[in-house]
Protein backbone atom coordinates (compact mmCIF):
# COMPACT_ATOMS: atom_id res chain seq x y z
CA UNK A 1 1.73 65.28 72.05
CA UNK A 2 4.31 67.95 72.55
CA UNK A 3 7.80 67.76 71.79
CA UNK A 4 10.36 66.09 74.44
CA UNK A 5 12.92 68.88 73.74
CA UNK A 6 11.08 72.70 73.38
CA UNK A 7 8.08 71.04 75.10
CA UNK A 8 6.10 72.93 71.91
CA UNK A 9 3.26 71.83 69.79
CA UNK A 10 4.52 72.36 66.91
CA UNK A 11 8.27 72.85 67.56
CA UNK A 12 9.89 75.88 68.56
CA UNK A 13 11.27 77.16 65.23
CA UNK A 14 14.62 77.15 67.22
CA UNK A 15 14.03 73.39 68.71
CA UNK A 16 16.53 70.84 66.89
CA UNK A 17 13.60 68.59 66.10
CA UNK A 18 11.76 72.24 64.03
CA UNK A 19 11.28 71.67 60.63
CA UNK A 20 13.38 72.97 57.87
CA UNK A 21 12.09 76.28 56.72
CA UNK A 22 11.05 76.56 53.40
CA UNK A 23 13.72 77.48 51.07
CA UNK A 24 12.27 81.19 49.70
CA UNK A 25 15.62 81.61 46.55
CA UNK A 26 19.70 80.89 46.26
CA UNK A 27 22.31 83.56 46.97
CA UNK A 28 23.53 84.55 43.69
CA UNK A 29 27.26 84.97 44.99
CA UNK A 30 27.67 81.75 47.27
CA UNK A 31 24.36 79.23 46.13
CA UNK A 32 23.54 79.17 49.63
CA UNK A 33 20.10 78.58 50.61
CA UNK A 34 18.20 82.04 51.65
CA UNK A 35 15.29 80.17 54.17
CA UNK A 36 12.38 81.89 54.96
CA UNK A 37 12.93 84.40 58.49
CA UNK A 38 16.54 85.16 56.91
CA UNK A 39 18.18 88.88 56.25
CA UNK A 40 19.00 89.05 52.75
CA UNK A 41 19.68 91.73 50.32
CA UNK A 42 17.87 91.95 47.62
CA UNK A 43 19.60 93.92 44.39
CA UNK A 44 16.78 93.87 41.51
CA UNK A 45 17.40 90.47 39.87
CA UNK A 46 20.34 89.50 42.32
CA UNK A 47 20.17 88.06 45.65
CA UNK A 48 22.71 88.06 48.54
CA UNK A 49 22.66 86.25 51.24
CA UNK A 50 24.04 88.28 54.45
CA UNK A 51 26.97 86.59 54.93
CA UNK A 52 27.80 87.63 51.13
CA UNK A 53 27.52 90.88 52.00
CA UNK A 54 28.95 91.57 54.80
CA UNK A 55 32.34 89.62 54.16
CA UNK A 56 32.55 92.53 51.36
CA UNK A 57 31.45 95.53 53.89
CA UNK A 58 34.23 97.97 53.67
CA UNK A 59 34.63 101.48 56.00
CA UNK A 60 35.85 103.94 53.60
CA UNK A 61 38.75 106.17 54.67
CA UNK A 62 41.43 108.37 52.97
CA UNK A 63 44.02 106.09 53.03
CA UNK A 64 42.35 103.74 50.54
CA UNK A 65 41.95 106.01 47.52
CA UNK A 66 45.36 106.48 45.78
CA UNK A 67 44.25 109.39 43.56
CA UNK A 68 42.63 111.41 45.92
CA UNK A 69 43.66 115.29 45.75
């Protein structure tokens, strides 16, 4: 029987009534769940989840480095 909602057998992976995707390791700055399909960054032994990482994203311009000569 397909699914009332995505009309999918199995669920759409986007359909509310989907499964959880596994969980595949932890974001070592936040503990958030990294899922399987997710964009993470992956630093030898550390993990970041792309949220992480892009709430620190900087553009780098002159202004920013006091010493600069």
């Amino acid at each position: 029987m397909c699914c009332d909602v995505c009309l999918h057998t199995p669920c759409h992976p986007r359909c509310p009534n989907a499964p959880e995707l596994p969980v595949v390791c932890y974001c070592d700055l936040c503990n958030e769940e990294i899922r399987e399909g997710d964009d993470y960054y992956d630093f030898g032994e550390e993990k970041y989840c792309y949220d992480c990482v892009q709430e620190a994203f900087r553009t780098a311009e002159v202004e920013d480095i006091e010493d600069f000569d």
